[in-house]
C-alpha atoms as a PDB file:
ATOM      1  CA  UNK A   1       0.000   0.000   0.000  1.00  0.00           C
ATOM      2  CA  UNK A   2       1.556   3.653  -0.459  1.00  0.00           C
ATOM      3  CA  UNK A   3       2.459   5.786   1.790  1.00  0.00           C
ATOM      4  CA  UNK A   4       1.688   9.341   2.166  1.00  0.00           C
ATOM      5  CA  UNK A   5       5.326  10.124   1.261  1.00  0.00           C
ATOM      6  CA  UNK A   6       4.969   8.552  -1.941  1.00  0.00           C
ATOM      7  CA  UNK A   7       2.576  11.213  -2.935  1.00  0.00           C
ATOM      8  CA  UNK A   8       4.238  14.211  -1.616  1.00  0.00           C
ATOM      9  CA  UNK A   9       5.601  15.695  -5.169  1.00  0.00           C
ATOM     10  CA  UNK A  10       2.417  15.107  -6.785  1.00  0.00           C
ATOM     11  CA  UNK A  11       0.223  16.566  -4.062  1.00  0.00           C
ATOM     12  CA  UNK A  12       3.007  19.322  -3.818  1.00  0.00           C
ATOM     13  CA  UNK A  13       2.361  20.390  -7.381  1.00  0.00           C
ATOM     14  CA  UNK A  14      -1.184  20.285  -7.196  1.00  0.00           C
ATOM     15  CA  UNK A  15      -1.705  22.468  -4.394  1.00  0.00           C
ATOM     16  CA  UNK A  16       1.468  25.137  -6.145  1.00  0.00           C
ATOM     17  CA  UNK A  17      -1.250  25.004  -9.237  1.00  0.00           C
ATOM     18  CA  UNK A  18      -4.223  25.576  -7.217  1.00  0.00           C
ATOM     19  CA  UNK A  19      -2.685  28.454  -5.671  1.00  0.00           C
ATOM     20  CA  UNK A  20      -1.482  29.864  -8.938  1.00  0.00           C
ATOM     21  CA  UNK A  21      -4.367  29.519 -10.236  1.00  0.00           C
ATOM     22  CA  UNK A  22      -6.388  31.218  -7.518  1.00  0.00           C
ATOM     23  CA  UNK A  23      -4.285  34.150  -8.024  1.00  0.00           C
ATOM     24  CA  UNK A  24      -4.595  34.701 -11.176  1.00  0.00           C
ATOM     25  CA  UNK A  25      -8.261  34.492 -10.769  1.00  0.00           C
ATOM     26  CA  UNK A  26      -8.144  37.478  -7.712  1.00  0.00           C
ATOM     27  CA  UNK A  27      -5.446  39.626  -9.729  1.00  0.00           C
ATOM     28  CA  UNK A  28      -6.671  42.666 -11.605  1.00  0.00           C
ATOM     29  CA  UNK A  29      -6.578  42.192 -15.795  1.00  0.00           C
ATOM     30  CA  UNK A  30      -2.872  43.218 -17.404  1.00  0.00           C
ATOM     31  CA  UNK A  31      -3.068  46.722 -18.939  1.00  0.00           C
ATOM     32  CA  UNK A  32      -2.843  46.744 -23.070  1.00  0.00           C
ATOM     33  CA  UNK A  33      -1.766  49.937 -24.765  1.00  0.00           C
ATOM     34  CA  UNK A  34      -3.866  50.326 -27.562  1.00  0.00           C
ATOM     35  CA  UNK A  35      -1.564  51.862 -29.416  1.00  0.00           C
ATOM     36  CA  UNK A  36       2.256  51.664 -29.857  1.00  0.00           C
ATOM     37  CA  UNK A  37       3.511  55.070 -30.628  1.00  0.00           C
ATOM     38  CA  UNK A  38       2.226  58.405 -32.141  1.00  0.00           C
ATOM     39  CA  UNK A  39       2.490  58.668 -35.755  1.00  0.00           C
ATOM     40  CA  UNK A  40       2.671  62.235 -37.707  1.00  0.00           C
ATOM     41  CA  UNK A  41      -0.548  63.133 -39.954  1.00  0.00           C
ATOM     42  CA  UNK A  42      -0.856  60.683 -42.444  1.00  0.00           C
ATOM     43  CA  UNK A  43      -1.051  62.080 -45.926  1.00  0.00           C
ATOM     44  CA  UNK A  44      -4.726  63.197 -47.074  1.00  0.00           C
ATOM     45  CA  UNK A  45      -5.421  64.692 -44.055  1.00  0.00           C
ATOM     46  CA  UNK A  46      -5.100  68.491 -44.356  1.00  0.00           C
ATOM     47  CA  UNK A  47      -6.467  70.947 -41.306  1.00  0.00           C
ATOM     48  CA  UNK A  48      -9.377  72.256 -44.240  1.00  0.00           C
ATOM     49  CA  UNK A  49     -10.411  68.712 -44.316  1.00  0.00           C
ATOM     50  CA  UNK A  50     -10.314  67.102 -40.916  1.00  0.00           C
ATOM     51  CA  UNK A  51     -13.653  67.016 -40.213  1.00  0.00           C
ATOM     52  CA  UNK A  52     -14.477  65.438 -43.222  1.00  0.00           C
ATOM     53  CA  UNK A  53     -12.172  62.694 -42.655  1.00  0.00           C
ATOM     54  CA  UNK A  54     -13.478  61.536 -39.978  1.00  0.00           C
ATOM     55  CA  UNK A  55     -17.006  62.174 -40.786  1.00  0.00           C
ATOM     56  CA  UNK A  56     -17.302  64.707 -38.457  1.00  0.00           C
ATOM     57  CA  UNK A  57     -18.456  68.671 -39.185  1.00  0.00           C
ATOM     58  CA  UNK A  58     -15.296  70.670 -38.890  1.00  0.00           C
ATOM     59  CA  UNK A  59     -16.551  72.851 -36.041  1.00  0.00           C
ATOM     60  CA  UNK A  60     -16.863  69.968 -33.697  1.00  0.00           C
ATOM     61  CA  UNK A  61     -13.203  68.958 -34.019  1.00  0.00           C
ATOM     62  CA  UNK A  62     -11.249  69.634 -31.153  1.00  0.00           C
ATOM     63  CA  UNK A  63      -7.618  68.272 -30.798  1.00  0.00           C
ATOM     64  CA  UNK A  64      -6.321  65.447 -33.042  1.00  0.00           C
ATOM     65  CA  UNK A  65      -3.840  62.650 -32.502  1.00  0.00           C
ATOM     66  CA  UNK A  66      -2.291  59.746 -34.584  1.00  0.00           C
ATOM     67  CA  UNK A  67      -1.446  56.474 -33.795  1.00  0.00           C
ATOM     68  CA  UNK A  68      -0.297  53.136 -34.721  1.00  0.00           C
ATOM     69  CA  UNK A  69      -2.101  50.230 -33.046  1.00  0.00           C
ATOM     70  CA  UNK A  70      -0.226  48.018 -31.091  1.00  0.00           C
ATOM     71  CA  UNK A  71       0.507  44.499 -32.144  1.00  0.00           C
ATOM     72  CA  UNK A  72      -0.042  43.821 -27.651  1.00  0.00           C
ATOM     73  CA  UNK A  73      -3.521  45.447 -28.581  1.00  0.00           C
ATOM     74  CA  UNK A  74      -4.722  43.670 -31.920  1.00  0.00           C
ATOM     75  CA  UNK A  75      -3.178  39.796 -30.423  1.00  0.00           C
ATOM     76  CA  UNK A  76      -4.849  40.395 -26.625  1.00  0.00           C
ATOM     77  CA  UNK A  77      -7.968  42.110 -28.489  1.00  0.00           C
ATOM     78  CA  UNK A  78      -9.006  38.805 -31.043  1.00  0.00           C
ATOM     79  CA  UNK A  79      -8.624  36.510 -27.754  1.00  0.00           C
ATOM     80  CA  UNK A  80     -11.856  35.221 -26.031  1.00  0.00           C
ATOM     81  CA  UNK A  81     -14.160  37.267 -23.895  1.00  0.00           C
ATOM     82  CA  UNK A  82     -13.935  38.514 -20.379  1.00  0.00           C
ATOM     83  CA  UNK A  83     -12.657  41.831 -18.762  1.00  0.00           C
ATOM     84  CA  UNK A  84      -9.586  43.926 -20.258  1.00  0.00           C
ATOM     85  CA  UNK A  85      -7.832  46.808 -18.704  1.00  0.00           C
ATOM     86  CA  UNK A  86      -7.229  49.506 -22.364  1.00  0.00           C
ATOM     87  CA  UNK A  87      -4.639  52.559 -21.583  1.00  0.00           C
ATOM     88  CA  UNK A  88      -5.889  54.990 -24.199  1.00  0.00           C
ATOM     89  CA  UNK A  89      -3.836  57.761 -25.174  1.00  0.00           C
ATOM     90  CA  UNK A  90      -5.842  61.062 -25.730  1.00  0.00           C
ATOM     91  CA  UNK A  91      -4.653  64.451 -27.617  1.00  0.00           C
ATOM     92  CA  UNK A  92      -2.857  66.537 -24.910  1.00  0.00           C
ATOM     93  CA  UNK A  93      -0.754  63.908 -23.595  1.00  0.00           C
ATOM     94  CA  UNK A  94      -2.059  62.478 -20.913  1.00  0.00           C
ATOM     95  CA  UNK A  95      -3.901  58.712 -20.925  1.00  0.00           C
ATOM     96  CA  UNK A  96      -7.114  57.382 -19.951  1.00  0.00           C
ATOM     97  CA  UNK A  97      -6.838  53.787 -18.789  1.00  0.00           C
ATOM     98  CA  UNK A  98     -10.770  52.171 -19.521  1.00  0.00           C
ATOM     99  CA  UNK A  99     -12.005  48.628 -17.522  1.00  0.00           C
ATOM    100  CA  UNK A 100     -13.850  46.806 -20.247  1.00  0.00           C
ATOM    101  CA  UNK A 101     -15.848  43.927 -20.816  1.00  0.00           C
ATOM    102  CA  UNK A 102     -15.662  42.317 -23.933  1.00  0.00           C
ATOM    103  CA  UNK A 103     -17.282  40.288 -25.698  1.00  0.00           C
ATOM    104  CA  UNK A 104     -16.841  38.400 -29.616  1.00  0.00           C
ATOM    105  CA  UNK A 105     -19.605  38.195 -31.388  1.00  0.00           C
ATOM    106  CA  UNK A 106     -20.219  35.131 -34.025  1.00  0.00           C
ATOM    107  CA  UNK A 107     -19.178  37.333 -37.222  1.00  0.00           C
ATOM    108  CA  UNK A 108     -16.081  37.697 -35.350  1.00  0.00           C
ATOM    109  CA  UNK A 109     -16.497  41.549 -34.166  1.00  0.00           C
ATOM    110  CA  UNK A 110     -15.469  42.353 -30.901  1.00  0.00           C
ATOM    111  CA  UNK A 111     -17.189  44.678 -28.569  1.00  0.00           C
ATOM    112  CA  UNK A 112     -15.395  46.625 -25.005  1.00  0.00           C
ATOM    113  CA  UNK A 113     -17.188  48.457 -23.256  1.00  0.00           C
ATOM    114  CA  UNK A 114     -17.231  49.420 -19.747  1.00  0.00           C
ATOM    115  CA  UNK A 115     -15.382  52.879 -17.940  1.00  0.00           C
ATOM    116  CA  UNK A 116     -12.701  54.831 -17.518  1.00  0.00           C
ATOM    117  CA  UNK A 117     -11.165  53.870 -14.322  1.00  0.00           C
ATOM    118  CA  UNK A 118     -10.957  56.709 -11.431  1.00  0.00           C
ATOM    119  CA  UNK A 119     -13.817  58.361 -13.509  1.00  0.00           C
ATOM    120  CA  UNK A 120     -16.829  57.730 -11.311  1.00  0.00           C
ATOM    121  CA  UNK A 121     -20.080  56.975 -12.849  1.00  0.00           C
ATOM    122  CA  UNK A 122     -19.529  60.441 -15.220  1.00  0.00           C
ATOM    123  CA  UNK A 123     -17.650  58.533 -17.806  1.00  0.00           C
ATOM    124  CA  UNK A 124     -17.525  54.972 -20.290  1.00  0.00           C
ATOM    125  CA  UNK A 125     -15.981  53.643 -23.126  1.00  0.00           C
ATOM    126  CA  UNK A 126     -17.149  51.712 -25.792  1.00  0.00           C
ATOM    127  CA  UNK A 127     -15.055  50.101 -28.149  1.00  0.00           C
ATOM    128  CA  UNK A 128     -15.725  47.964 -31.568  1.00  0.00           C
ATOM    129  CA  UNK A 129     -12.603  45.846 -33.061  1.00  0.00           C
ATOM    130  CA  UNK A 130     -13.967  44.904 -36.400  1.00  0.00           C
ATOM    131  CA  UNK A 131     -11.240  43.851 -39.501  1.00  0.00           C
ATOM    132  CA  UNK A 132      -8.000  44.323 -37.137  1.00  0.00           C
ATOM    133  CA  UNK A 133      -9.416  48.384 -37.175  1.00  0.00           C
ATOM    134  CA  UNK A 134     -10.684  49.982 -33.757  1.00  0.00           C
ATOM    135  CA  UNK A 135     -13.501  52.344 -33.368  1.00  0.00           C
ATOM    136  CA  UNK A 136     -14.961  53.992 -30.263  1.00  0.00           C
ATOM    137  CA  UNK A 137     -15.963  56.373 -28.516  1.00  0.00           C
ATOM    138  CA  UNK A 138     -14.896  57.391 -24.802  1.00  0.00           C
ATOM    139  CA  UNK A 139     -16.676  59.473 -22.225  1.00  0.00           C
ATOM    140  CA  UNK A 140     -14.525  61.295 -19.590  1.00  0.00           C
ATOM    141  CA  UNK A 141     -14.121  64.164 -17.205  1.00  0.00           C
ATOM    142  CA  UNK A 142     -11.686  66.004 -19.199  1.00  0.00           C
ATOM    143  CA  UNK A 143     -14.065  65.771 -22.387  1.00  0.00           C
ATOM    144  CA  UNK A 144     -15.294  63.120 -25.305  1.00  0.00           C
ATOM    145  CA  UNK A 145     -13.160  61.452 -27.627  1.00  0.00           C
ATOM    146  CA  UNK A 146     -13.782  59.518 -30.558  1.00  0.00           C
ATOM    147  CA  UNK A 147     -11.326  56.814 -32.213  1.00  0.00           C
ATOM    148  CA  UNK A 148     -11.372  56.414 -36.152  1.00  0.00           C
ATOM    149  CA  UNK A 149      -9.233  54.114 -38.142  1.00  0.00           C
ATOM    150  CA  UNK A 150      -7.619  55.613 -41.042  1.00  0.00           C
ATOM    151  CA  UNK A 151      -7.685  53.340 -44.354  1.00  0.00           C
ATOM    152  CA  UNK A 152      -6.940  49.868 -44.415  1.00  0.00           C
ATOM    153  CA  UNK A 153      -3.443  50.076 -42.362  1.00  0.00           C
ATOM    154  CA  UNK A 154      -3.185  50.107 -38.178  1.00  0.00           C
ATOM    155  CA  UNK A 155      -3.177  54.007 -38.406  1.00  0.00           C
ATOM    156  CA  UNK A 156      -6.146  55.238 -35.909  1.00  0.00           C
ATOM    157  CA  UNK A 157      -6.837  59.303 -34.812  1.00  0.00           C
ATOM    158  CA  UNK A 158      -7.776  59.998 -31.307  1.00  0.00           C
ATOM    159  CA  UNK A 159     -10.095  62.914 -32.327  1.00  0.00           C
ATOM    160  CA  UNK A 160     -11.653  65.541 -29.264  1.00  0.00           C
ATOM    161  CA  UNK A 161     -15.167  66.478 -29.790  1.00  0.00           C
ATOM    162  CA  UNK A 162     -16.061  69.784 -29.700  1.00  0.00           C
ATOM    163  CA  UNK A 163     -19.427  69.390 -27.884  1.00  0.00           C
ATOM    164  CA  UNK A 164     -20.361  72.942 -27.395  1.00  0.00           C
ATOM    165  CA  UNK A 165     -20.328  72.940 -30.819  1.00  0.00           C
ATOM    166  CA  UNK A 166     -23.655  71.112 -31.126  1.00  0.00           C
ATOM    167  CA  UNK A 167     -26.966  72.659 -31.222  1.00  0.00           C
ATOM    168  CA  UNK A 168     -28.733  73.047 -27.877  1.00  0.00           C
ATOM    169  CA  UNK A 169     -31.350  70.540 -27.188  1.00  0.00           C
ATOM    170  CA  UNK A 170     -33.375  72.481 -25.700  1.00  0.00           C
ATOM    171  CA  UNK A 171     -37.353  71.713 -25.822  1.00  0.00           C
ATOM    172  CA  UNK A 172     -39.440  72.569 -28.615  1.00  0.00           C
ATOM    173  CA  UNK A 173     -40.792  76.014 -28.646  1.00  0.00           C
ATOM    174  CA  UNK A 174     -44.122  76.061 -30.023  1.00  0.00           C
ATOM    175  CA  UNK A 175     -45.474  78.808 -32.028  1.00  0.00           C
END
């Protein structure tokens, strides 16, 4: 019959895996930077025509940035679902890091959203990975920012909307 002794590396490395496994399960998600690095304008893009480019009215373009998206970003990004910590950088420097769910949906679209972390309940982010090409739009204290892709390459623009810009939705005044 076997002793207890006879077991101890196996048991050993079972309960080493169980506890590596439980934390992993309690640690927080790695953060992915969306992008890698900060391109210059990409040709086509002239200040007469940026709102047009990103099929946006000029007047509600605020502050522009270019990037290249990040090969950590487009491999952790096609994985399976479950929750993803995004550091976005926004025009001005500094970055927003968003919590997201995600989710893959069966045409093979991938959907973040969640919110900007240290934002309260005044902020979210919603992101759409669809054709290795990111879209979004993010809500935060410091203003809203939209992400458009730019052609068929991994150039994106981090564009600040202008939202006093848009109309006033005010009620309808009856005459």
């Amino acid at each position: 019959m076997p002793t207890i002794g006879s077991y101890r590396f196996p048991l050993g490395v079972l309960v080493a895996g169980a506890m590596t496994q439980a934390a992993a399960q309690g640690a927080p998600p790695m953060t992915i930077n969306l992008f890698s690095n900060q391109i210059t304008t990409p040709s086509g893009l002239t200040p007469g025509s940026r709102g047009e480019a990103f099929g946006m009215r000029p007047e509600t373009v605020g502050a522009v940035s270019y990037f290249a998206l990040s090969t950590e970003a487009t491999r952790s990004l096609r994985s399976g679902g479950g929750k993803k910590r995004v550091r976005i950088p926004l025009p001005g420097g500094s970055p927003v890091v968003c919590s997201l769910n995600q989710e893959v949906n069966s045409a093979g679209s991938v959907t973040l959203s969640g919110v900007p972390e240290g934002g309260g309940l005044a902020g979210n982010c919603n992101l759409v990975v669809e054709n290795g090409q990111v879209s979004g739009i993010i809500d935060t204290l410091r203003g809203r920012y939209r992400i458009v892709p730019l052609g068929s390459g991994n150039a994106h623009a981090v564009v600040q909307i202008r939202t006093e810009a848009f109309p006033n939705e005010g009620p309808t005044l009856r005459k």
